[in-house]
PDB file of N, CA and C in Angstrom:
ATOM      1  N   UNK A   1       4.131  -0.109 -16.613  1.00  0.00           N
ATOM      2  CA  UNK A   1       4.724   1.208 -16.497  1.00  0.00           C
ATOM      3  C   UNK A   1       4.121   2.157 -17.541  1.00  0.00           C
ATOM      4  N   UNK A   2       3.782   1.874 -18.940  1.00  0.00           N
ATOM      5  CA  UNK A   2       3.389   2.716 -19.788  1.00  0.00           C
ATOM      6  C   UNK A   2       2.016   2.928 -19.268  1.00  0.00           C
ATOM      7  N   UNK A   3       0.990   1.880 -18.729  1.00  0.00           N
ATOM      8  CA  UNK A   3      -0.102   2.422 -18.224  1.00  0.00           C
ATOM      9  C   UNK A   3      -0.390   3.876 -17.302  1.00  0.00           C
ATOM     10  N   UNK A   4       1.041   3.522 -16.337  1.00  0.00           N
ATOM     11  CA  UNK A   4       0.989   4.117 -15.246  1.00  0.00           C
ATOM     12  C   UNK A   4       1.174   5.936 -15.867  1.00  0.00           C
ATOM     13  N   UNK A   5       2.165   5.606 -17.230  1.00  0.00           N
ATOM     14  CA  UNK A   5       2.438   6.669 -17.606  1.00  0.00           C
ATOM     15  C   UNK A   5       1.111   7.759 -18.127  1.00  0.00           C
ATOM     16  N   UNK A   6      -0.038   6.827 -18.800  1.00  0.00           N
ATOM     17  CA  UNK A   6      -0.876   7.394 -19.542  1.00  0.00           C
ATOM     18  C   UNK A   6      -1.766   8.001 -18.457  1.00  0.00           C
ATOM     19  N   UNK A   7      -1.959   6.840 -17.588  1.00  0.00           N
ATOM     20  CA  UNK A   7      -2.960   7.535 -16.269  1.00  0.00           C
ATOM     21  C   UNK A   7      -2.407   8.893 -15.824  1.00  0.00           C
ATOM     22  N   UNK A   8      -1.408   8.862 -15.378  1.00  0.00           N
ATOM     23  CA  UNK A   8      -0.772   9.908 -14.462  1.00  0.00           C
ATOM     24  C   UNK A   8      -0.894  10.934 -15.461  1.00  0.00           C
ATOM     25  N   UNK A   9      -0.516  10.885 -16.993  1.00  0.00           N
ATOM     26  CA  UNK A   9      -1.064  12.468 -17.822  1.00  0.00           C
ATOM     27  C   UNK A   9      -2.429  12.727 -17.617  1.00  0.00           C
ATOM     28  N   UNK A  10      -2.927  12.060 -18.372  1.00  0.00           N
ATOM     29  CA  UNK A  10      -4.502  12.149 -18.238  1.00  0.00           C
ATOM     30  C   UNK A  10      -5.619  12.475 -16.866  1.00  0.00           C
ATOM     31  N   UNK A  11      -5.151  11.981 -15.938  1.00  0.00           N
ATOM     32  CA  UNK A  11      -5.409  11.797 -14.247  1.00  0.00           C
ATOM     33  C   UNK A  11      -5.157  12.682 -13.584  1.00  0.00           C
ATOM     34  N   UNK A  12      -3.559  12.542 -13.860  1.00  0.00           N
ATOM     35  CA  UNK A  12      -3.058  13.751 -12.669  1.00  0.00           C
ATOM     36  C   UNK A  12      -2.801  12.442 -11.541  1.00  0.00           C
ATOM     37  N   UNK A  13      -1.147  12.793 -10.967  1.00  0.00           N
ATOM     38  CA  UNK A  13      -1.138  11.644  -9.902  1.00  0.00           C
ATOM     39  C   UNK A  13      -1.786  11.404  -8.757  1.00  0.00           C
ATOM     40  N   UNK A  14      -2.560  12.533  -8.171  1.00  0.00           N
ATOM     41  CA  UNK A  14      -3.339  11.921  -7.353  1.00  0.00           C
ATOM     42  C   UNK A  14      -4.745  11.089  -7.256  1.00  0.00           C
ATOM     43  N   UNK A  15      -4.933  11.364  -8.499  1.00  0.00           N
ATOM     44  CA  UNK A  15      -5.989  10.167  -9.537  1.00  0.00           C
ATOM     45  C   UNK A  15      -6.351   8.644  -8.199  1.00  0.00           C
ATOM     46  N   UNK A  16      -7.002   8.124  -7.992  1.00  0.00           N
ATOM     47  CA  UNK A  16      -7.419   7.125  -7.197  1.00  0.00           C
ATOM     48  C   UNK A  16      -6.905   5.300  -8.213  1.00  0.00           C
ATOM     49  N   UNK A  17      -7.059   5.988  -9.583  1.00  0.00           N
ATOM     50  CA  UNK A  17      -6.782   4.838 -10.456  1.00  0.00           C
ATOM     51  C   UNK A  17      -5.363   4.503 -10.298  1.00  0.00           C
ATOM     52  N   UNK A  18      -4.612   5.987 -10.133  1.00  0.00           N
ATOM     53  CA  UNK A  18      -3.131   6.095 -10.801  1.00  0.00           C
ATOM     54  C   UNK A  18      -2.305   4.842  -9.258  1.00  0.00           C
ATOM     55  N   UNK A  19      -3.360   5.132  -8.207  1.00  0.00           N
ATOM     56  CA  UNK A  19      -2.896   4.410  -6.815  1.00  0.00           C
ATOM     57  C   UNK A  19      -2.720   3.000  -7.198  1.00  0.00           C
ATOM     58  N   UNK A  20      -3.853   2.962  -8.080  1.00  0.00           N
ATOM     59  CA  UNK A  20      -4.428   1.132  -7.569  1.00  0.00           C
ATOM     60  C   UNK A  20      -2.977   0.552  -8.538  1.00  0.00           C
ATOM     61  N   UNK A  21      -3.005   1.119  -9.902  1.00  0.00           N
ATOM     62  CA  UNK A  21      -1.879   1.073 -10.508  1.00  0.00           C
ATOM     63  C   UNK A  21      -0.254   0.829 -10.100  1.00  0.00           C
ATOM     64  N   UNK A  22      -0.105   2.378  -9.583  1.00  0.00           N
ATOM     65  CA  UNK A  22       1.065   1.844  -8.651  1.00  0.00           C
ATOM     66  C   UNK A  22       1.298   0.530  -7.782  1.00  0.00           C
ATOM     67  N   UNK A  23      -0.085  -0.170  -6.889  1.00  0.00           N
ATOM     68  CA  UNK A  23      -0.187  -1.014  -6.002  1.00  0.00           C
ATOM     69  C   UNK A  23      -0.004  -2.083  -7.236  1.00  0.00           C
ATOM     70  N   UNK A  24      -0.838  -2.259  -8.019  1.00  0.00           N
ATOM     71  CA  UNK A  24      -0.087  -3.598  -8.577  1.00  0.00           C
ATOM     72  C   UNK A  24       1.201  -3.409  -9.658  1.00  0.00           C
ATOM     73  N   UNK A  25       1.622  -2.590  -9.769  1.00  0.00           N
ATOM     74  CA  UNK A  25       3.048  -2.779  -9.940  1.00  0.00           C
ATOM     75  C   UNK A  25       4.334  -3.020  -9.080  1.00  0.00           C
ATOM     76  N   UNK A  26       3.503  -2.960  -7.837  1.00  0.00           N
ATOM     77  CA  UNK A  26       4.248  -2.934  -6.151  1.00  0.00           C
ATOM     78  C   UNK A  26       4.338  -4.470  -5.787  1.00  0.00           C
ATOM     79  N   UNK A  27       2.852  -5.025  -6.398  1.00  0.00           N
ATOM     80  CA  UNK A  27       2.548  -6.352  -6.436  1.00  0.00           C
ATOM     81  C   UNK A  27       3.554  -7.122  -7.125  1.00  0.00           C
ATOM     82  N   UNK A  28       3.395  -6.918  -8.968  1.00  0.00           N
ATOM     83  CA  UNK A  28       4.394  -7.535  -9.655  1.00  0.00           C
ATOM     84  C   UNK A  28       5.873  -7.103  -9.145  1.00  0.00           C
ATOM     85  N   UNK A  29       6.364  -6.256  -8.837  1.00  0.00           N
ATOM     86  CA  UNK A  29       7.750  -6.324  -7.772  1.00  0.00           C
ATOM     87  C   UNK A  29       7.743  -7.453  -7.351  1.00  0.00           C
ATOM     88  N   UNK A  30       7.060  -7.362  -6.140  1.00  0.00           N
ATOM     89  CA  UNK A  30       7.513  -8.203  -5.245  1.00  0.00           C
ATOM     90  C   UNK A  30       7.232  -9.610  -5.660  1.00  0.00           C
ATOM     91  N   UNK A  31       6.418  -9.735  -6.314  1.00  0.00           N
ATOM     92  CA  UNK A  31       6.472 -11.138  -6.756  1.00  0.00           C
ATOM     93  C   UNK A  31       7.397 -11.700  -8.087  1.00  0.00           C
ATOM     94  N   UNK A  32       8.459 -10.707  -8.380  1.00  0.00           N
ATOM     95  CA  UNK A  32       9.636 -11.200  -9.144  1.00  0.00           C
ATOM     96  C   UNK A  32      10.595 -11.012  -7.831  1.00  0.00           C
ATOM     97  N   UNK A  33      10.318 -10.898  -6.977  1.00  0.00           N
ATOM     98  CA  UNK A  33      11.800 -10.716  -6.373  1.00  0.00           C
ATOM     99  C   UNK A  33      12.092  -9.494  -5.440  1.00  0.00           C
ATOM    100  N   UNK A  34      12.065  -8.216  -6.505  1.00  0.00           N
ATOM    101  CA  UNK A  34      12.367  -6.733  -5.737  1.00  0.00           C
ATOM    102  C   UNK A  34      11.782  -6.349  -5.175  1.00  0.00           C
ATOM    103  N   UNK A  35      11.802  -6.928  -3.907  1.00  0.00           N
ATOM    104  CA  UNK A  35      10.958  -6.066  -2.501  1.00  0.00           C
ATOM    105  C   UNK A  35      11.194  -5.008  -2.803  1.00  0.00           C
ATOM    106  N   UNK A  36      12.672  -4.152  -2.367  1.00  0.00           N
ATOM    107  CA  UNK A  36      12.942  -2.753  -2.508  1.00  0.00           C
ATOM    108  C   UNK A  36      11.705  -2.171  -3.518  1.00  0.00           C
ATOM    109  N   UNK A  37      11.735  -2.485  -4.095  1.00  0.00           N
ATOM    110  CA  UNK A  37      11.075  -1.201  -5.462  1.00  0.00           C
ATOM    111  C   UNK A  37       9.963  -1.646  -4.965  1.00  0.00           C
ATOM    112  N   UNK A  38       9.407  -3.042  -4.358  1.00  0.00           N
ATOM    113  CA  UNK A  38       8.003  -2.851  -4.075  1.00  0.00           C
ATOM    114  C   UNK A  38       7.368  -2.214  -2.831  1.00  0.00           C
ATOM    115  N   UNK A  39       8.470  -2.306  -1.948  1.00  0.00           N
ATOM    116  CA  UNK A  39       8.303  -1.265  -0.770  1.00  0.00           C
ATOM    117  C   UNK A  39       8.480   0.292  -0.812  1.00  0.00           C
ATOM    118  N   UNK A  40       9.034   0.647  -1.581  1.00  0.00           N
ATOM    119  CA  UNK A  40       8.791   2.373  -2.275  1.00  0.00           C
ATOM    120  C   UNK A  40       8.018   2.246  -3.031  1.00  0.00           C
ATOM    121  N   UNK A  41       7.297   1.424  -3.635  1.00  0.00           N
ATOM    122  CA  UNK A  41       6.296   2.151  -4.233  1.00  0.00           C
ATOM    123  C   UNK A  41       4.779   1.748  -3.526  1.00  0.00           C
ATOM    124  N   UNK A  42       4.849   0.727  -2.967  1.00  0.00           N
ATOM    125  CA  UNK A  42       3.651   0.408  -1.498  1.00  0.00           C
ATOM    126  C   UNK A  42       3.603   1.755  -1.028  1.00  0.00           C
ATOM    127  N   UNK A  43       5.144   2.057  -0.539  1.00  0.00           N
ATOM    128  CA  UNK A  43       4.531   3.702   0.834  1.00  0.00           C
ATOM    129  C   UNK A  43       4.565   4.765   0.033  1.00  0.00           C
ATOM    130  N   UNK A  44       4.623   4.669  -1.330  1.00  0.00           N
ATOM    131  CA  UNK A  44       3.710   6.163  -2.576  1.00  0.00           C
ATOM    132  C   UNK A  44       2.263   5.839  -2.092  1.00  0.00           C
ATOM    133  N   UNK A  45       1.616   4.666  -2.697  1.00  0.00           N
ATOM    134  CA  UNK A  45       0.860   4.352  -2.636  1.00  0.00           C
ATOM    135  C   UNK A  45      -0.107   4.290  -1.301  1.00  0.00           C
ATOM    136  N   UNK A  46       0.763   4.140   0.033  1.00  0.00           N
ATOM    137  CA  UNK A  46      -0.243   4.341   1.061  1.00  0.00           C
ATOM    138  C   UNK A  46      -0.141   6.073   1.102  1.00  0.00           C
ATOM    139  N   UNK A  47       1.044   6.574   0.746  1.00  0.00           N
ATOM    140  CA  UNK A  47       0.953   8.343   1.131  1.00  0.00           C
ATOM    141  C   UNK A  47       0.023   8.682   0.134  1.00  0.00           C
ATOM    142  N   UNK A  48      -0.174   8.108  -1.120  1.00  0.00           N
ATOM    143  CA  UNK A  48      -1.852   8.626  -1.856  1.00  0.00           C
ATOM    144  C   UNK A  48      -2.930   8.561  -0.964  1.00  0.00           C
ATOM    145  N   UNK A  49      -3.047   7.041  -0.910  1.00  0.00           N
ATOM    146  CA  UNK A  49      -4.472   6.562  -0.290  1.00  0.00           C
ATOM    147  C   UNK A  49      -4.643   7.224   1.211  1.00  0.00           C
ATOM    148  N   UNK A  50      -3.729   7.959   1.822  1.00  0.00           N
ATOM    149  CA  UNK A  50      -4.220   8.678   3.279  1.00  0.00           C
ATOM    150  C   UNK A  50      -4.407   9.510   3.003  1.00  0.00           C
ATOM    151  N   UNK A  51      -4.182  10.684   1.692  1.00  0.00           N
ATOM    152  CA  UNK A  51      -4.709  11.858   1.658  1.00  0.00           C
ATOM    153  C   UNK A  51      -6.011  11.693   0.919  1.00  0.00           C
ATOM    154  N   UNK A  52      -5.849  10.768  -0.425  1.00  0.00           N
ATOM    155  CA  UNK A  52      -7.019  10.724  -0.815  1.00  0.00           C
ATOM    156  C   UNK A  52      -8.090  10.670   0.311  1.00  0.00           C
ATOM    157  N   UNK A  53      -8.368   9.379   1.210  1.00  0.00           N
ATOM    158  CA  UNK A  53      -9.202   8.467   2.072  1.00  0.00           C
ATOM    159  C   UNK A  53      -9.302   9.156   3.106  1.00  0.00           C
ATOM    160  N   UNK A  54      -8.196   9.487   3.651  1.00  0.00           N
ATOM    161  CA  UNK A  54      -8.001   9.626   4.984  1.00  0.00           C
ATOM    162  C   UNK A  54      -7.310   8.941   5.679  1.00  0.00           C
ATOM    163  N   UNK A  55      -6.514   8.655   6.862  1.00  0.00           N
ATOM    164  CA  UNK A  55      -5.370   7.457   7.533  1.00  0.00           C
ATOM    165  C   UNK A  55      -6.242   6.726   8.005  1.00  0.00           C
ATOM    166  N   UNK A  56      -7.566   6.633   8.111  1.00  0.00           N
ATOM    167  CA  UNK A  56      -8.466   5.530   8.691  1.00  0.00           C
ATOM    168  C   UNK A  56      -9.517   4.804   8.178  1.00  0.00           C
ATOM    169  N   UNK A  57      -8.922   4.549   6.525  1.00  0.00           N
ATOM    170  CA  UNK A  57      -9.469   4.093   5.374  1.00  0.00           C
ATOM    171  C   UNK A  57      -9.193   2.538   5.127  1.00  0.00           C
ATOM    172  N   UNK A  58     -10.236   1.829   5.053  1.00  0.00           N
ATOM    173  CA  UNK A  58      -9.662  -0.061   5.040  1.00  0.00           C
ATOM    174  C   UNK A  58      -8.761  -0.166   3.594  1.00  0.00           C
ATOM    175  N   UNK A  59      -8.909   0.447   2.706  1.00  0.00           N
ATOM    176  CA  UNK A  59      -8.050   0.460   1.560  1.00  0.00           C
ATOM    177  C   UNK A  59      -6.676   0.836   2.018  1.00  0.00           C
ATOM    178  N   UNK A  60      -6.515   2.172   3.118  1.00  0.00           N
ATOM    179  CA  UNK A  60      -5.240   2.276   3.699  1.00  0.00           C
ATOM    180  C   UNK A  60      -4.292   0.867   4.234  1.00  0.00           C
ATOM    181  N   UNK A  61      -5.482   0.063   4.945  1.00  0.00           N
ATOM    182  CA  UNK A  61      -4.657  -0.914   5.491  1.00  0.00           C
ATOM    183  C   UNK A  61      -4.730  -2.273   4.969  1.00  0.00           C
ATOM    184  N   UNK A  62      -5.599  -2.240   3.799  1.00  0.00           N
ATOM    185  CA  UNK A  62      -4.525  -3.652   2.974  1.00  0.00           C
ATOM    186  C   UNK A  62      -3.277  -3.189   2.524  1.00  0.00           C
ATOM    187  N   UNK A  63      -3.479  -1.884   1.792  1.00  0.00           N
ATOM    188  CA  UNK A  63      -1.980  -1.141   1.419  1.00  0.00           C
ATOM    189  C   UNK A  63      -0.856  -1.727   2.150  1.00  0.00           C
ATOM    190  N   UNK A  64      -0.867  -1.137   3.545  1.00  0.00           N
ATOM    191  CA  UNK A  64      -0.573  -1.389   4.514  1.00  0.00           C
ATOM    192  C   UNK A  64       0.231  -2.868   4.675  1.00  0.00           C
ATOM    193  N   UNK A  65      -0.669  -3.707   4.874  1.00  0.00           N
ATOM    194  CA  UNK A  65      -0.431  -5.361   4.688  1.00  0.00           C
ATOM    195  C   UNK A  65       0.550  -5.545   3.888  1.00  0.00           C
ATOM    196  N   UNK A  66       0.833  -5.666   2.810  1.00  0.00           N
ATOM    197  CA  UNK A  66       1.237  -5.761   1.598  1.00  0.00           C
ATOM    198  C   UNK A  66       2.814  -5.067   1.671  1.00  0.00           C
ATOM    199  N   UNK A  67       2.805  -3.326   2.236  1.00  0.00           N
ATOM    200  CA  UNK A  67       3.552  -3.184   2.458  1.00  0.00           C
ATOM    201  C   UNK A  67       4.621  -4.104   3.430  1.00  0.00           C
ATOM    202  N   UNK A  68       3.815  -4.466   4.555  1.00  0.00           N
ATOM    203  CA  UNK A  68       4.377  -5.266   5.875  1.00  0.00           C
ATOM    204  C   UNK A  68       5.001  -6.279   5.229  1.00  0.00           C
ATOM    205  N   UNK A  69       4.190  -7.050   4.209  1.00  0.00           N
ATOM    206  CA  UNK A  69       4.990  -8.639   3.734  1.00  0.00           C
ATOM    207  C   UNK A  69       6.022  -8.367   3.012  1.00  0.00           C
ATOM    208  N   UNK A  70       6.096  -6.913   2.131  1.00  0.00           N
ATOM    209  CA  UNK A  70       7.330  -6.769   2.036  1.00  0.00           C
ATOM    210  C   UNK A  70       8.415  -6.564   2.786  1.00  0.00           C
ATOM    211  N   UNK A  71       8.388  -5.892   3.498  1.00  0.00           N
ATOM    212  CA  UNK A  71       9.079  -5.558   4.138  1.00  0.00           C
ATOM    213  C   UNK A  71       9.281  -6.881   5.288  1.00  0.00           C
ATOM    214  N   UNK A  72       9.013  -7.961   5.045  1.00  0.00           N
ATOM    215  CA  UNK A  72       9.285  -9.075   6.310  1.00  0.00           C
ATOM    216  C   UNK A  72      10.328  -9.774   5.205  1.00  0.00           C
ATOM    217  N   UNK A  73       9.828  -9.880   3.677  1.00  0.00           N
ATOM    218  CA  UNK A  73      10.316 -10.631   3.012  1.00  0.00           C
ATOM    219  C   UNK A  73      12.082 -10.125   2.731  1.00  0.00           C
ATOM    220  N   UNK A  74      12.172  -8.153   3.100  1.00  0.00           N
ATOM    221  CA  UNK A  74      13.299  -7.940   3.129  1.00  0.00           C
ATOM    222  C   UNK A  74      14.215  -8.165   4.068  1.00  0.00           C
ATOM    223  N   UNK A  75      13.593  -8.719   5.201  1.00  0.00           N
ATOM    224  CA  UNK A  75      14.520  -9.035   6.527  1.00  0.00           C
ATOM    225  C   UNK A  75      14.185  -7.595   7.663  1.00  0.00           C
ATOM    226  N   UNK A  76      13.181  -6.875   7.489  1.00  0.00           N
ATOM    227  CA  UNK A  76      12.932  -5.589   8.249  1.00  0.00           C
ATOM    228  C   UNK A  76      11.761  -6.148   8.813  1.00  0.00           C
ATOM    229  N   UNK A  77      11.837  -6.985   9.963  1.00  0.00           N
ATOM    230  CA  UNK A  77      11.218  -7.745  10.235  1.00  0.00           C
ATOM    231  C   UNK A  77      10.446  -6.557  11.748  1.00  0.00           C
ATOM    232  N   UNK A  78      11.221  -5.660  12.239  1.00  0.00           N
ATOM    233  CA  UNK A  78      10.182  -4.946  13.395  1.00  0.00           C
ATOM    234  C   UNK A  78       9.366  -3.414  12.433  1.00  0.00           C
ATOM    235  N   UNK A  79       9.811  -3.312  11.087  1.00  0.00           N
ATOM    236  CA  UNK A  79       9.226  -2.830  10.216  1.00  0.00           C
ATOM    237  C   UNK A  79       8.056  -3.285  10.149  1.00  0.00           C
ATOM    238  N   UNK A  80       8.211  -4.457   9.900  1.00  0.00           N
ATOM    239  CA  UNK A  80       6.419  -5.367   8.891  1.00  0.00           C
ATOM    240  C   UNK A  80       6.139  -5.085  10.711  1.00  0.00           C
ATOM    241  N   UNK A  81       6.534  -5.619  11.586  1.00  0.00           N
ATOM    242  CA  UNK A  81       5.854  -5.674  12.697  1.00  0.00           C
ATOM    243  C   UNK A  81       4.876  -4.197  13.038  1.00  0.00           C
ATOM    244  N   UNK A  82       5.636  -2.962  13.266  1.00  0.00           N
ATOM    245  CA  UNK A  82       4.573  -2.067  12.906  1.00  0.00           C
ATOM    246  C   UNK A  82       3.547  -1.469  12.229  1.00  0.00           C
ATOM    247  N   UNK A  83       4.036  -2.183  10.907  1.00  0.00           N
ATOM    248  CA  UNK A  83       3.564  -2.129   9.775  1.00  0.00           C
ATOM    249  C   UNK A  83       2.003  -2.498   9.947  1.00  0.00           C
ATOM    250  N   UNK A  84       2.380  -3.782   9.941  1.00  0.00           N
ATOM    251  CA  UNK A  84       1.007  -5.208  10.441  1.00  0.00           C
ATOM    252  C   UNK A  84      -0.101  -4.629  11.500  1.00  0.00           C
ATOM    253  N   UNK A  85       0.552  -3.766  12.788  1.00  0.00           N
ATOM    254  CA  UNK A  85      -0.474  -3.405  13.896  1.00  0.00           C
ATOM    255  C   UNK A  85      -0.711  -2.131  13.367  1.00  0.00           C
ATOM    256  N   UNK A  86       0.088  -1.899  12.672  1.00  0.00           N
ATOM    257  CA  UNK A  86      -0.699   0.174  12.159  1.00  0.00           C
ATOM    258  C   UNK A  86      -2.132  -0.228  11.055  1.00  0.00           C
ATOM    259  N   UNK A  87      -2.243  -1.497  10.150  1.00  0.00           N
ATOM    260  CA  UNK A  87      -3.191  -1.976   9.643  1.00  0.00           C
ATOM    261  C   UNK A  87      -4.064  -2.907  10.145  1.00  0.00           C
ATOM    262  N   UNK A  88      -3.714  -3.493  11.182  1.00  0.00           N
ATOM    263  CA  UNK A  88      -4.541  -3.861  12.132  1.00  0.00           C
ATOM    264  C   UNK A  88      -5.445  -2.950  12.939  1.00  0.00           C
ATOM    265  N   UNK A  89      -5.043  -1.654  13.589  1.00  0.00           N
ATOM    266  CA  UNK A  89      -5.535  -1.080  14.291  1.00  0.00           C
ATOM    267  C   UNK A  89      -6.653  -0.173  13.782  1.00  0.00           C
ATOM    268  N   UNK A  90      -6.546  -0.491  12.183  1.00  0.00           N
ATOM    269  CA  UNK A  90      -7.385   0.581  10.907  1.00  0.00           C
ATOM    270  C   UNK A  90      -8.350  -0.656  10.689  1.00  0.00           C
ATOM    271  N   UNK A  91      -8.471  -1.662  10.843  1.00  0.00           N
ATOM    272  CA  UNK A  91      -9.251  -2.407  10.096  1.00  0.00           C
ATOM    273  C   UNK A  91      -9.899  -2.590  11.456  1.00  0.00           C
ATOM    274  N   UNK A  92      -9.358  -2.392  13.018  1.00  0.00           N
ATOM    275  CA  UNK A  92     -10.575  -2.895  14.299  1.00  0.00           C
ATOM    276  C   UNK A  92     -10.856  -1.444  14.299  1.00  0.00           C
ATOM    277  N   UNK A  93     -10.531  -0.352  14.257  1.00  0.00           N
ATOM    278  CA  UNK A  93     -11.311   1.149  14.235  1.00  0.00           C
ATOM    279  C   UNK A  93     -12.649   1.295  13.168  1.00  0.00           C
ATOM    280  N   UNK A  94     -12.063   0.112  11.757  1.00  0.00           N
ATOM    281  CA  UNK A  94     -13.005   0.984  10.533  1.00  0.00           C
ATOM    282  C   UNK A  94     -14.427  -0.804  11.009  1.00  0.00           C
ATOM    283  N   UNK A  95     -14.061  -1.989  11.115  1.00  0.00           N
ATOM    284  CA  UNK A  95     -14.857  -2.875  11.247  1.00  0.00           C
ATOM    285  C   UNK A  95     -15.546  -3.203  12.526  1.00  0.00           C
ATOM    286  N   UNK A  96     -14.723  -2.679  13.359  1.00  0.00           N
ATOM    287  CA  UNK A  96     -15.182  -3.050  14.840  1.00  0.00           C
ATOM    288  C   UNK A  96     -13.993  -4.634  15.248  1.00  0.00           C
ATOM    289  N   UNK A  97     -14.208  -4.093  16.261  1.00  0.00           N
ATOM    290  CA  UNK A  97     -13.210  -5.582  16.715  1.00  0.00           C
ATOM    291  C   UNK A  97     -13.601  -7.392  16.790  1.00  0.00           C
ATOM    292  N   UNK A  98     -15.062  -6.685  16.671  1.00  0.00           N
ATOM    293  CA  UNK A  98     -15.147  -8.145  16.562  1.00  0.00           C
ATOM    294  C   UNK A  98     -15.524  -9.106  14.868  1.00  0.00           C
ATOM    295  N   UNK A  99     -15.407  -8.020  14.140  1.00  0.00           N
ATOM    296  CA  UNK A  99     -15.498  -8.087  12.880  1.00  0.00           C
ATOM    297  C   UNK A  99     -13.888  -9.355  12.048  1.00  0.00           C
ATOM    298  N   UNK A 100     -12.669  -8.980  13.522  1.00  0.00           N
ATOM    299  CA  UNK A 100     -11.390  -9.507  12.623  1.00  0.00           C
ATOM    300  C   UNK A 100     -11.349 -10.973  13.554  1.00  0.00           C
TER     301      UNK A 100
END
């Protein structure tokens, strides 16, 4: 959190660093436990990375992923389900389909 703090002065939050940041603090969430806090701060983190990137950015849809497993792990199980094909459908647009 104090990292996140120094980036975001220095940066400015739409900073590309200040994202990756947020994402692994989204990470350590969820891997103590608090989906919740890791699923609000996953969809900060994908609403950065689509303006930064664009919505059809492969960085969008690991975001993406990540978000989904949270959100399966909270019991919002047709959540992750859209979740999963909205990053699926970014990774056969950005790789080609026969790439997955």
């Amino acid at each position: 959190q104090e990292v996140l703090g120094i980036e975001t002065l220095h940066l400015g939050l739409s900073h590309p660093e200040v994202a990756v940041t947020l994402h692994n603090i989204a990470t350590i969430e969820c891997s103590r436990g608090n989906f919740s806090e890791g699923v609000s701060l996953y969809k900060q983190v994908v609403d950065m990375q689509k303006i930064r990137f664009g919505p059809q950015h492969i960085t969008v849809a690991v975001t993406l992923s990540c978000l989904a497993d949270a959100n399966e792990k909270l019991g919002n199980v047709d959540g992750a389900i859209r979740t999963y094909e909205e990053a699926l459908q970014i990774r056969k647009n950005v790789l080609g389909k026969s790439h997955i």
